[in-house]
N, C-alpha and C. Protein backbone atom coordinates (compact mmCIF):
# COMPACT_ATOMS: atom_id res chain seq x y z
N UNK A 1 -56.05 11.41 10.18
CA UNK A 1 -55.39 12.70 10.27
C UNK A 1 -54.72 12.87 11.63
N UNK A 2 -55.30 11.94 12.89
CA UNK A 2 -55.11 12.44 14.14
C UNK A 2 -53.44 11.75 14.22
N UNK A 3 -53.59 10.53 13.23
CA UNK A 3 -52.10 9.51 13.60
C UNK A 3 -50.97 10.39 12.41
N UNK A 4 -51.63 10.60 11.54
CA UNK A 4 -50.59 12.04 11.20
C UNK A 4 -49.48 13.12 11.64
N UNK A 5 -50.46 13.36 12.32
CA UNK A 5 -50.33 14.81 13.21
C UNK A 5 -49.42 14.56 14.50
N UNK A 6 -50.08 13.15 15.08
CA UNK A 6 -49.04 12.59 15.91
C UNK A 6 -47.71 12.06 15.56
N UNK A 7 -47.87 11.73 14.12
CA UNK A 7 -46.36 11.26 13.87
C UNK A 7 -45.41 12.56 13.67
N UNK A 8 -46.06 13.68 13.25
CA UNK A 8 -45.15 14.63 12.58
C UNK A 8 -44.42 15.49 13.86
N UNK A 9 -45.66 15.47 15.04
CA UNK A 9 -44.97 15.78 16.01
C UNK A 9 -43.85 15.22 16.82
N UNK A 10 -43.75 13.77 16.58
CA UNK A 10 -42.83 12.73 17.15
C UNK A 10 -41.84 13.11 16.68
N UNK A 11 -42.01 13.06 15.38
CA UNK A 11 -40.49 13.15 14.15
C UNK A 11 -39.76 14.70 14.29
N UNK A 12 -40.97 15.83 14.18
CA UNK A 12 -40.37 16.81 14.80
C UNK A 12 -39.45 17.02 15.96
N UNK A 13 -39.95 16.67 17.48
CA UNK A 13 -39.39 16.62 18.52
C UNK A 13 -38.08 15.70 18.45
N UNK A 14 -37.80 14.76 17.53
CA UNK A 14 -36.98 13.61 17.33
C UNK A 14 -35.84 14.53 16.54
N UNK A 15 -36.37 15.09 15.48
CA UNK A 15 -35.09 16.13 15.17
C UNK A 15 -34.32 17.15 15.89
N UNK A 16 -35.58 17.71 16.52
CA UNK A 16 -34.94 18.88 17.40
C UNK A 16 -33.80 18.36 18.36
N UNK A 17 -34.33 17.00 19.39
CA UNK A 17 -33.15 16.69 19.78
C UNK A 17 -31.65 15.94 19.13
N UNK A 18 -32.05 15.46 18.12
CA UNK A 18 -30.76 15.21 16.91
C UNK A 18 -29.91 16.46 17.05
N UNK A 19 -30.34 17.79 16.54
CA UNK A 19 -29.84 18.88 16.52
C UNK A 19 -29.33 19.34 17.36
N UNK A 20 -29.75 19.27 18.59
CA UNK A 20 -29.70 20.23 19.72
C UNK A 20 -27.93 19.41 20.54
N UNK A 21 -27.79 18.74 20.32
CA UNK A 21 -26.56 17.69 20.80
C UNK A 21 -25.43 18.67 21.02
N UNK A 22 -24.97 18.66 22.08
CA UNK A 22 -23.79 19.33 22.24
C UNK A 22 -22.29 19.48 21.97
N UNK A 23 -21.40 20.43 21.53
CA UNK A 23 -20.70 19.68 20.59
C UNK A 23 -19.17 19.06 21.22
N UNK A 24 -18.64 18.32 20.42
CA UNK A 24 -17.81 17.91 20.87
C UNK A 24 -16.39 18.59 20.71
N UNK A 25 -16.30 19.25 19.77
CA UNK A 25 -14.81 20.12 19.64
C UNK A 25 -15.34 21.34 19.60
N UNK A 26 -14.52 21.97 20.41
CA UNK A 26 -15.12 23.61 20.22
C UNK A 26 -13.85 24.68 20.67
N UNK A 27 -13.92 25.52 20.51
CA UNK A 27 -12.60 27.05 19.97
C UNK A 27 -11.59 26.64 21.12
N UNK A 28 -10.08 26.51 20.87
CA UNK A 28 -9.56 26.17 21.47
C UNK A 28 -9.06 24.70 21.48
N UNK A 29 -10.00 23.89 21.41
CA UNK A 29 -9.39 21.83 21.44
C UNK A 29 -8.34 21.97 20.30
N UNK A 30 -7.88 20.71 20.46
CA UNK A 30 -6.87 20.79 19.66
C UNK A 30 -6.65 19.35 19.87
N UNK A 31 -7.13 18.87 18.05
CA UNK A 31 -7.12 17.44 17.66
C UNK A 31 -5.93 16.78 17.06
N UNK A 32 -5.24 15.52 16.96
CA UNK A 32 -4.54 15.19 15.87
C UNK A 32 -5.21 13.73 15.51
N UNK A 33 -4.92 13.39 14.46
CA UNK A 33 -5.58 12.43 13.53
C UNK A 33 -4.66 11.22 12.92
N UNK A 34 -4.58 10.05 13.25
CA UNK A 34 -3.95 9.18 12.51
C UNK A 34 -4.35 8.62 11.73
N UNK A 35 -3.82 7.75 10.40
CA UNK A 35 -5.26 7.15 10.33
C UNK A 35 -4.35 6.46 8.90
N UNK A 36 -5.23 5.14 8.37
CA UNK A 36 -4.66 4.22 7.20
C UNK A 36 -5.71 4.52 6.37
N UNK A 37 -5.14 5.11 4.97
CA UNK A 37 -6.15 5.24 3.92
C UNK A 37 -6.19 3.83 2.72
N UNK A 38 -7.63 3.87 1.98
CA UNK A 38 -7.85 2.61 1.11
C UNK A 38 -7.62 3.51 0.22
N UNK A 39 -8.22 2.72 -1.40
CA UNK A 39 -8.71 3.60 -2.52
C UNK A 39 -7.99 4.59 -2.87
N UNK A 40 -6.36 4.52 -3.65
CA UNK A 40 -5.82 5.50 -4.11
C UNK A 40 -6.53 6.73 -4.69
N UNK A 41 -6.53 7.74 -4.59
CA UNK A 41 -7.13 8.73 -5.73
C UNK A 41 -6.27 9.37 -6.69
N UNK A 42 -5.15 8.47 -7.06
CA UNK A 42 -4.28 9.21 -8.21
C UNK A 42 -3.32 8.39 -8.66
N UNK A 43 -3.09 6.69 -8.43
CA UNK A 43 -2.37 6.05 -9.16
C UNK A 43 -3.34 4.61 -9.23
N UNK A 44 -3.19 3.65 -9.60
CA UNK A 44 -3.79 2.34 -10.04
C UNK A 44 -2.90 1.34 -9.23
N UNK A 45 -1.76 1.13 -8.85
CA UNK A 45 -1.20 0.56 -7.65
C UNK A 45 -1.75 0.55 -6.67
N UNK A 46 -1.09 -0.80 -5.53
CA UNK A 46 -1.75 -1.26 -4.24
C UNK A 46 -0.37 -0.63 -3.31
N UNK A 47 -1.32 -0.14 -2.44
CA UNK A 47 -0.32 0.25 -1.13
C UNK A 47 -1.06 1.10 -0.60
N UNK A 48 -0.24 0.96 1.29
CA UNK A 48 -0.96 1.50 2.39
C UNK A 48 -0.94 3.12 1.92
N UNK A 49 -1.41 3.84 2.23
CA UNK A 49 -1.49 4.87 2.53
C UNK A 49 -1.52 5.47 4.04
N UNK A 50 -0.52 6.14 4.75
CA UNK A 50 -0.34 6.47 5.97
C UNK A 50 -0.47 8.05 5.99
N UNK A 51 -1.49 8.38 6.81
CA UNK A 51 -2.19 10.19 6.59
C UNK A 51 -1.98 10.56 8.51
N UNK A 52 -1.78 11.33 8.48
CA UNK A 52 -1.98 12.56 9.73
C UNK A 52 -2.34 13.69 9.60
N UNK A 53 -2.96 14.33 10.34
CA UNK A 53 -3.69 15.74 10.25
C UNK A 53 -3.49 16.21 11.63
N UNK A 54 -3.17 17.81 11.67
CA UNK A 54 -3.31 18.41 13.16
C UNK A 54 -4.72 19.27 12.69
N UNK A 55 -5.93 20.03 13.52
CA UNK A 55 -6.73 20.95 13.98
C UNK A 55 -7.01 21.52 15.04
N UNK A 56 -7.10 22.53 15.16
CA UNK A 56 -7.26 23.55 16.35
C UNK A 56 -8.77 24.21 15.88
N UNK A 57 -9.49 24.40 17.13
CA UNK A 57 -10.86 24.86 16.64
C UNK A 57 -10.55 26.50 17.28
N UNK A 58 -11.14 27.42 16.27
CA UNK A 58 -10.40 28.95 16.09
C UNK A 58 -12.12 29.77 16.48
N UNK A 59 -12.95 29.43 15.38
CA UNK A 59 -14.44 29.97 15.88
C UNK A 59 -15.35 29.00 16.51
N UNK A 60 -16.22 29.31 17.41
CA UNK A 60 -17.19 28.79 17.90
C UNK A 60 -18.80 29.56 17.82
N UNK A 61 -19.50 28.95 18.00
CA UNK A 61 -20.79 29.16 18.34
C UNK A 61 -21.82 29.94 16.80
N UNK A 62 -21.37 28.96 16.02
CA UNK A 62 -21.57 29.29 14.53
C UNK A 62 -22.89 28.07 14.77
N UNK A 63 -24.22 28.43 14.04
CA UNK A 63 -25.03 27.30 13.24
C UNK A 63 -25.67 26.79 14.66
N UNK A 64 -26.53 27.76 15.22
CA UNK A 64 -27.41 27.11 16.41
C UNK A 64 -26.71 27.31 17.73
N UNK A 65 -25.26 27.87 17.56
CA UNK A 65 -24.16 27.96 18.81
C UNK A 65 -23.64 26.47 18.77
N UNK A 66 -23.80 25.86 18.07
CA UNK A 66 -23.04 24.61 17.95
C UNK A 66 -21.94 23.83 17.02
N UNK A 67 -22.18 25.30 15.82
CA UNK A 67 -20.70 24.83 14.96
C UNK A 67 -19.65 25.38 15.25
N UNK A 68 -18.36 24.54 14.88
CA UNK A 68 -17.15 25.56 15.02
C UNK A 68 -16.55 24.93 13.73
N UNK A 69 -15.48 26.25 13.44
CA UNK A 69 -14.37 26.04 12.03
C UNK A 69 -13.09 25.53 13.37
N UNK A 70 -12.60 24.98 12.51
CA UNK A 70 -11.30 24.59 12.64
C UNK A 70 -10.41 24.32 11.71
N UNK A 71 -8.92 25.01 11.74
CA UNK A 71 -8.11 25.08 10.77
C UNK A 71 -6.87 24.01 11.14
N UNK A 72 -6.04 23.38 10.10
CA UNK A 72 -4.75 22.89 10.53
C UNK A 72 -4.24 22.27 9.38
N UNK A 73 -3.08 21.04 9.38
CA UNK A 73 -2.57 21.02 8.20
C UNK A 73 -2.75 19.17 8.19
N UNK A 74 -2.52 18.79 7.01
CA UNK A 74 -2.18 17.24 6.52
C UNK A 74 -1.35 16.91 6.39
N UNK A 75 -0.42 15.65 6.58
CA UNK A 75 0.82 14.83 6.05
C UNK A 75 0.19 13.75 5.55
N UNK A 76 0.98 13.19 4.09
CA UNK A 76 -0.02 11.83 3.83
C UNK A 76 1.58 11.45 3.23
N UNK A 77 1.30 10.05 3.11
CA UNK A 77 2.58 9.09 2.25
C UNK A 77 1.84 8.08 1.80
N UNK A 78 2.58 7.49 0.44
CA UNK A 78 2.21 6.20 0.31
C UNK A 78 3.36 6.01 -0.84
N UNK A 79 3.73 4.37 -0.35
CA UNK A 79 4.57 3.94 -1.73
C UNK A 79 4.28 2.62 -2.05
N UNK A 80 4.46 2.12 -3.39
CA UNK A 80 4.15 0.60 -3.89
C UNK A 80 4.38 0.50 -5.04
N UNK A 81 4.61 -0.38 -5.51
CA UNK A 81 5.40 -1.38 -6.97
C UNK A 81 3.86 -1.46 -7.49
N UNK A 82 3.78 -1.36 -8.61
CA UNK A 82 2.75 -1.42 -9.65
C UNK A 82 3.10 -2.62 -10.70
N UNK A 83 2.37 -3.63 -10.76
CA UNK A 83 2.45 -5.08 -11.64
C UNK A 83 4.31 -5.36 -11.54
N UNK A 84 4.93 -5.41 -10.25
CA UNK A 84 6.37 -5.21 -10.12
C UNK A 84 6.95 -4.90 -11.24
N UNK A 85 7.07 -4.05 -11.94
CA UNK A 85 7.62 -3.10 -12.70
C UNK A 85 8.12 -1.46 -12.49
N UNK A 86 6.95 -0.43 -11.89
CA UNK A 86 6.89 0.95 -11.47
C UNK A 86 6.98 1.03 -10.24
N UNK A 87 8.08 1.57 -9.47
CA UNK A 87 7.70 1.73 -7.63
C UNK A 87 7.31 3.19 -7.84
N UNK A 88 6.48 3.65 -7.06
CA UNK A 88 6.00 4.93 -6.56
C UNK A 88 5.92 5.03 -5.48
N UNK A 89 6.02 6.88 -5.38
CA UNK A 89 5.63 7.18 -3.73
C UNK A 89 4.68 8.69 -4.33
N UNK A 90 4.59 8.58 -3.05
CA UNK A 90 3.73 9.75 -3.26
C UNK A 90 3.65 10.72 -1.59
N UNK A 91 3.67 11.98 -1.65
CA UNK A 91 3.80 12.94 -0.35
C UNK A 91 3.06 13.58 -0.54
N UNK A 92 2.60 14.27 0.44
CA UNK A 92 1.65 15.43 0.43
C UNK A 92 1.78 16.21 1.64
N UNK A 93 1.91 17.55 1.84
CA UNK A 93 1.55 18.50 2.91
C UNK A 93 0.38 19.88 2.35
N UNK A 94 -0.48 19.97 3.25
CA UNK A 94 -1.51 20.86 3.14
C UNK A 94 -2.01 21.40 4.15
N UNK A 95 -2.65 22.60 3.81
CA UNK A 95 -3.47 23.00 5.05
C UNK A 95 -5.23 22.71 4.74
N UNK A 96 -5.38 22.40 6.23
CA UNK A 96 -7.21 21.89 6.11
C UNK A 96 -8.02 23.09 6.52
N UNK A 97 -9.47 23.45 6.15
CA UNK A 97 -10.20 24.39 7.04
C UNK A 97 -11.44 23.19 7.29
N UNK A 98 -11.75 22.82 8.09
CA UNK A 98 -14.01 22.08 8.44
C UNK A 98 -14.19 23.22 9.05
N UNK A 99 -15.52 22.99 8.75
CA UNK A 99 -16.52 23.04 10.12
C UNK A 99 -17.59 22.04 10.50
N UNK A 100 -17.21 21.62 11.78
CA UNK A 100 -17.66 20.61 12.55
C UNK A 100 -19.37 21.50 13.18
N UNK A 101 -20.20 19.86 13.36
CA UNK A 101 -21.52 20.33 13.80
C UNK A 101 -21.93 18.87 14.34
N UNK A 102 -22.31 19.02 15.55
CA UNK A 102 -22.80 17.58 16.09
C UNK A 102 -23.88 17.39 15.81
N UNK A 103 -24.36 16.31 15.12
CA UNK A 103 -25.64 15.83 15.09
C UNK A 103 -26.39 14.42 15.73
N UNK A 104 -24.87 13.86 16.60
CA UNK A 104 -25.08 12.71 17.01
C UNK A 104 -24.17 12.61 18.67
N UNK A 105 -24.80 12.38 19.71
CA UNK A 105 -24.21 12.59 21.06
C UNK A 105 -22.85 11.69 20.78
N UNK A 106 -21.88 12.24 21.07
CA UNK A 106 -20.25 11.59 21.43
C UNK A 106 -19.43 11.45 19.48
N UNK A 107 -20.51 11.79 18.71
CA UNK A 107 -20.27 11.88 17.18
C UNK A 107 -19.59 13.26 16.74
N UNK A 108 -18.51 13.60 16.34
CA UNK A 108 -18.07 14.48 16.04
C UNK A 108 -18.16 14.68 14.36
N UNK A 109 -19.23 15.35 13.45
CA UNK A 109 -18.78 15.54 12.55
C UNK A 109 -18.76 16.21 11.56
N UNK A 110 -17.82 16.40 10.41
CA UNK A 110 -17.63 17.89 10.17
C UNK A 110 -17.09 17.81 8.83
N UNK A 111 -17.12 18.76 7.47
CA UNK A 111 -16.82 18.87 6.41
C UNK A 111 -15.71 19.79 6.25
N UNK A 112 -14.90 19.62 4.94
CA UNK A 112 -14.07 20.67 4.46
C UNK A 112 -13.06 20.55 3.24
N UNK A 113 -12.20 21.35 3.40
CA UNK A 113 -11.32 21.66 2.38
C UNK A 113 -9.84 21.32 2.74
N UNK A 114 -9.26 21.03 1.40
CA UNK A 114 -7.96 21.09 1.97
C UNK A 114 -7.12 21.21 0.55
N UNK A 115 -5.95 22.19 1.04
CA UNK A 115 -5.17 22.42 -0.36
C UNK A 115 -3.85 22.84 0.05
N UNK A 116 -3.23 22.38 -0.96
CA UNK A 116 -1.80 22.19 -0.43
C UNK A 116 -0.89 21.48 -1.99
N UNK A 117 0.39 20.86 -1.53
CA UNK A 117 1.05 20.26 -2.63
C UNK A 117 1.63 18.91 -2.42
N UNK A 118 1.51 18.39 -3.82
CA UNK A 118 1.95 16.45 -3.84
C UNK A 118 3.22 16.56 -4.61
N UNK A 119 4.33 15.67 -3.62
CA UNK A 119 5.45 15.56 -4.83
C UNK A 119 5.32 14.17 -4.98
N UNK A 120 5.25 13.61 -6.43
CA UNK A 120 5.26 12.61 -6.76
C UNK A 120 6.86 11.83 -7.66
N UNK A 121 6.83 10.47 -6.78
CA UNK A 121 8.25 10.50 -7.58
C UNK A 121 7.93 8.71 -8.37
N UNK A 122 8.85 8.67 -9.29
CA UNK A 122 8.57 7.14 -9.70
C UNK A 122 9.58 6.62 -10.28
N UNK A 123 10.07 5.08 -10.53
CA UNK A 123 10.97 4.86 -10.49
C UNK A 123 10.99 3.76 -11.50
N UNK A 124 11.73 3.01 -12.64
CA UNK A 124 11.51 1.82 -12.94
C UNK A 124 12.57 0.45 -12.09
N UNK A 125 11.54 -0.48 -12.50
CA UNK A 125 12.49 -1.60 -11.15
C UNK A 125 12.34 -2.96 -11.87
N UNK A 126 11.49 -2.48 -13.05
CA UNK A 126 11.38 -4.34 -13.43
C UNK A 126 12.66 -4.45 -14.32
N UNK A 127 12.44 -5.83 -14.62
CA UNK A 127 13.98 -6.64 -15.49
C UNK A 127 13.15 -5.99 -17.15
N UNK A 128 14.01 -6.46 -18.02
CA UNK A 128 13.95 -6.72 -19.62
C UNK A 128 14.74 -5.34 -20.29
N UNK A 129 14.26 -5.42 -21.56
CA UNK A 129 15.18 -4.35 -21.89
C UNK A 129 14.62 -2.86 -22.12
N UNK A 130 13.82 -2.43 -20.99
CA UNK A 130 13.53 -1.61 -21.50
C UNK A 130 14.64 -0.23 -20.77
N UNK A 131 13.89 0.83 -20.96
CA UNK A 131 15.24 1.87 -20.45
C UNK A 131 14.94 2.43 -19.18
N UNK A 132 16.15 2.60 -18.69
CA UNK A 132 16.03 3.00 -16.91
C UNK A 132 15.20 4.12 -17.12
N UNK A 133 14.19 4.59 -15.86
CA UNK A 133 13.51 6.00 -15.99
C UNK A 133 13.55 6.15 -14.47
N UNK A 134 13.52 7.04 -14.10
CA UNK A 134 12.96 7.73 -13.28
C UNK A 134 13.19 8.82 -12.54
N UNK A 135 12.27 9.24 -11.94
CA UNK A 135 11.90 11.27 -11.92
C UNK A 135 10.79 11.26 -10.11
N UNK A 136 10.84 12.63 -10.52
CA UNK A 136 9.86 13.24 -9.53
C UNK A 136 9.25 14.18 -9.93
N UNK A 137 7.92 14.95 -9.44
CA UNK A 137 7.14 15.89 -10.02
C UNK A 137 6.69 16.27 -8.85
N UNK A 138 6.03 17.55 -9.03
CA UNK A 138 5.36 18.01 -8.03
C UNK A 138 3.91 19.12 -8.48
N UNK A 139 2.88 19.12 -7.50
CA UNK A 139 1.55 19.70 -8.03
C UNK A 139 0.78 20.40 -6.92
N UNK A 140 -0.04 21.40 -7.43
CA UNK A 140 -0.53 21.91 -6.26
C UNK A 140 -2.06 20.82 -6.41
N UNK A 141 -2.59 20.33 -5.13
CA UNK A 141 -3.39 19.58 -4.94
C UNK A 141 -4.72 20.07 -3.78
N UNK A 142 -5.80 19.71 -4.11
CA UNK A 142 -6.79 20.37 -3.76
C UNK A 142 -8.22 19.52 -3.51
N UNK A 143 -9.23 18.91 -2.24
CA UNK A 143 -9.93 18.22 -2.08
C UNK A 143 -10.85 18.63 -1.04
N UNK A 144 -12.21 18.37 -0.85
CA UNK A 144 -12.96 18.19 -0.24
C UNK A 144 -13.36 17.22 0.22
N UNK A 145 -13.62 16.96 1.70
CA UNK A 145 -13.41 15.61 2.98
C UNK A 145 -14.66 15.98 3.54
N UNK A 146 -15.21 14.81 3.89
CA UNK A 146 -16.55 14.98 4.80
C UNK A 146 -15.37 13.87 6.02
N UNK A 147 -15.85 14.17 7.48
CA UNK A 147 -15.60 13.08 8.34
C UNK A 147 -16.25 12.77 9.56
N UNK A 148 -15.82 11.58 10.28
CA UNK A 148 -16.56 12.07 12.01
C UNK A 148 -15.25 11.00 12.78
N UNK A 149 -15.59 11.54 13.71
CA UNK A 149 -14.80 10.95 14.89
C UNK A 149 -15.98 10.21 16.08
N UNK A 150 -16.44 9.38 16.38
CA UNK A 150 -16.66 8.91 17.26
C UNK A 150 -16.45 8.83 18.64
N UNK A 151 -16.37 9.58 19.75
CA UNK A 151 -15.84 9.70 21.01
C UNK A 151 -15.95 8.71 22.14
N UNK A 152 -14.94 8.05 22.01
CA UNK A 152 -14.87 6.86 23.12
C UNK A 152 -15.26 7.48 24.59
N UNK A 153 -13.76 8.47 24.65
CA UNK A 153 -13.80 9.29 25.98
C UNK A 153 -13.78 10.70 25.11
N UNK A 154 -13.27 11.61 26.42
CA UNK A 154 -13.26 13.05 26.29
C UNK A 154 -11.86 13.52 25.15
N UNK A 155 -10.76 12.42 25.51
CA UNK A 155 -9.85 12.86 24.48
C UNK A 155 -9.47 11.68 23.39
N UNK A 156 -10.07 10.85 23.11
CA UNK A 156 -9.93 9.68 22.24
C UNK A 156 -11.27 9.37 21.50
N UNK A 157 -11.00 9.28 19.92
CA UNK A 157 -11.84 8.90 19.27
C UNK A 157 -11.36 7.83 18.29
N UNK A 158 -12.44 7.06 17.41
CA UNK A 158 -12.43 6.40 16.22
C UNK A 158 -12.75 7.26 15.44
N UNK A 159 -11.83 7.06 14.29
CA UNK A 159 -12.66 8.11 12.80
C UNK A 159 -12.45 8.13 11.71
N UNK A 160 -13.17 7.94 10.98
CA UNK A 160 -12.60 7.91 9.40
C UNK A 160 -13.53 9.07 8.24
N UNK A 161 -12.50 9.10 7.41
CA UNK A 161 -12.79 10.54 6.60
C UNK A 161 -13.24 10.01 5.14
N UNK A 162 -14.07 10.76 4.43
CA UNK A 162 -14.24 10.47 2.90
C UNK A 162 -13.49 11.72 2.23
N UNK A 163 -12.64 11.56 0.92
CA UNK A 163 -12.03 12.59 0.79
C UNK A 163 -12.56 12.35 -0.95
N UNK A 164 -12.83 13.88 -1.27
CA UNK A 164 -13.52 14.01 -2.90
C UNK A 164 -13.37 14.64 -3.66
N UNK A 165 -12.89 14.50 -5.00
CA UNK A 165 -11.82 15.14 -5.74
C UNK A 165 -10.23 14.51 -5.47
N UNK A 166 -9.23 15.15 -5.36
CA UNK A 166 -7.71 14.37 -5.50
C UNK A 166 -7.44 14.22 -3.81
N UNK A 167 -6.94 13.32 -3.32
CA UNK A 167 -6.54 12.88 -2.22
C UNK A 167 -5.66 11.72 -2.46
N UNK A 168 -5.00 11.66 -1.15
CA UNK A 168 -3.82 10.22 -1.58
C UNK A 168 -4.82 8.99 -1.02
N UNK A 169 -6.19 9.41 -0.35
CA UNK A 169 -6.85 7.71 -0.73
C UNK A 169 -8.34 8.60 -0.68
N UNK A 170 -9.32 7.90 -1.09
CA UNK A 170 -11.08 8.09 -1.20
C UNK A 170 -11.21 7.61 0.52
N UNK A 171 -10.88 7.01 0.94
CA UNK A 171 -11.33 6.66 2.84
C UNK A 171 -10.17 6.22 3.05
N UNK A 172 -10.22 6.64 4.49
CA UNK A 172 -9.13 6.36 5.08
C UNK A 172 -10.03 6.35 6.98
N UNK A 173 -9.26 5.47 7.88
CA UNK A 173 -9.66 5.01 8.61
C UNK A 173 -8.82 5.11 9.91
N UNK A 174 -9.40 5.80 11.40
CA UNK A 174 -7.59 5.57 12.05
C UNK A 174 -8.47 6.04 13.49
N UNK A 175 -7.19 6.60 14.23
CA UNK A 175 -7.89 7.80 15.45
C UNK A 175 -7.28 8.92 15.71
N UNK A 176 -8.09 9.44 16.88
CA UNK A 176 -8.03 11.02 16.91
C UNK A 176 -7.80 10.83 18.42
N UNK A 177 -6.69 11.82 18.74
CA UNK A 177 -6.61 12.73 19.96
C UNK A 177 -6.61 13.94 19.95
N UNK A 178 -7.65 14.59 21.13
CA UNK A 178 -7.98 15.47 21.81
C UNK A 178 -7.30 16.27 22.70
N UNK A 179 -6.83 17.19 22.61
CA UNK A 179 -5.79 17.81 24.25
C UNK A 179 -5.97 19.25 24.21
């Protein structure tokens, strides 16, 4: 019971300081995000996906005095030939809301939303006889992102995002500046 009691206190004190970490973006910073996405989330074609995001952190001292929201918007692109037959592209602009909470020293990381609209355009390109097509469309589009940034220094990070529901990729991978 005594090695119990001692562990629960270890593990306790071991969380508290997990938690207690100070945070890394807070009301006022102001991030931008580059970054190369994998894993289309809306066509079956191969191609890069190239994403940017701006955030500005607006509230602070939310969730222990250590969360903050931060609001801003997305740019994403991607285009590629499908079994060289279909070229596609694909655009997106949106606005994001997280809120960020450190749980890891120099770890920035934070969940959210983002909604906005995709114009999608497509094109035919292969040979034979079939008939010329192609168009553009457009949709209102809507996802939830978990992410973190890693903090090298004070204004440079590594970071990559999981994005769930429709996004122009499931991960995407890049960096972040701070100013």
């Amino acid at each position: 019971m005594k090695k119990i009691s001692a562990l629960l206190v270890i593990v306790f004190f071991t969380l508290l300081q997990v938690v207690a970490q100070e945070p890394i973006f807070v009301k006022g910073d102001k991030v931008i995000n580059l970054g190369i996405g994998f894993g289309s989330g809306s066509y079956s074609g191969v191609g890069a996906v190239f994403l940017t995001s701006f955030e500005a952190g607006i509230v602070d001292n939310l969730i222990n005095k250590k969360g903050v929201i931060g609001v801003g918007g997305c740019l994403g692109y991607t285009s590629y030939t499908n079994s060289g037959e279909w070229r596609s592209s694909e655009f997106i602009i949106a606005g994001r809301g997280a809120l960020h909470y450190p749980f890891v020293k120099k770890l920035d990381t934070y969940g959210g939303v983002m909604l906005g609209y995709g114009i999608y355009s497509y094109k035919w390109v292969g040979s034979g006889t079939e008939t010329f097509y192609d168009g553009s469309t457009g949709s209102i589009i809507s996802t939830f992102y978990a992410g973190a940034g890693y903090h090298v220094s004070k204004s440079f990070a590594v970071m990559s995002e999981l994005g769930l529901g429709y996004n122009l990729s499931y991960l995407s991978v890049g960096v972040s500046f701070k100013f």
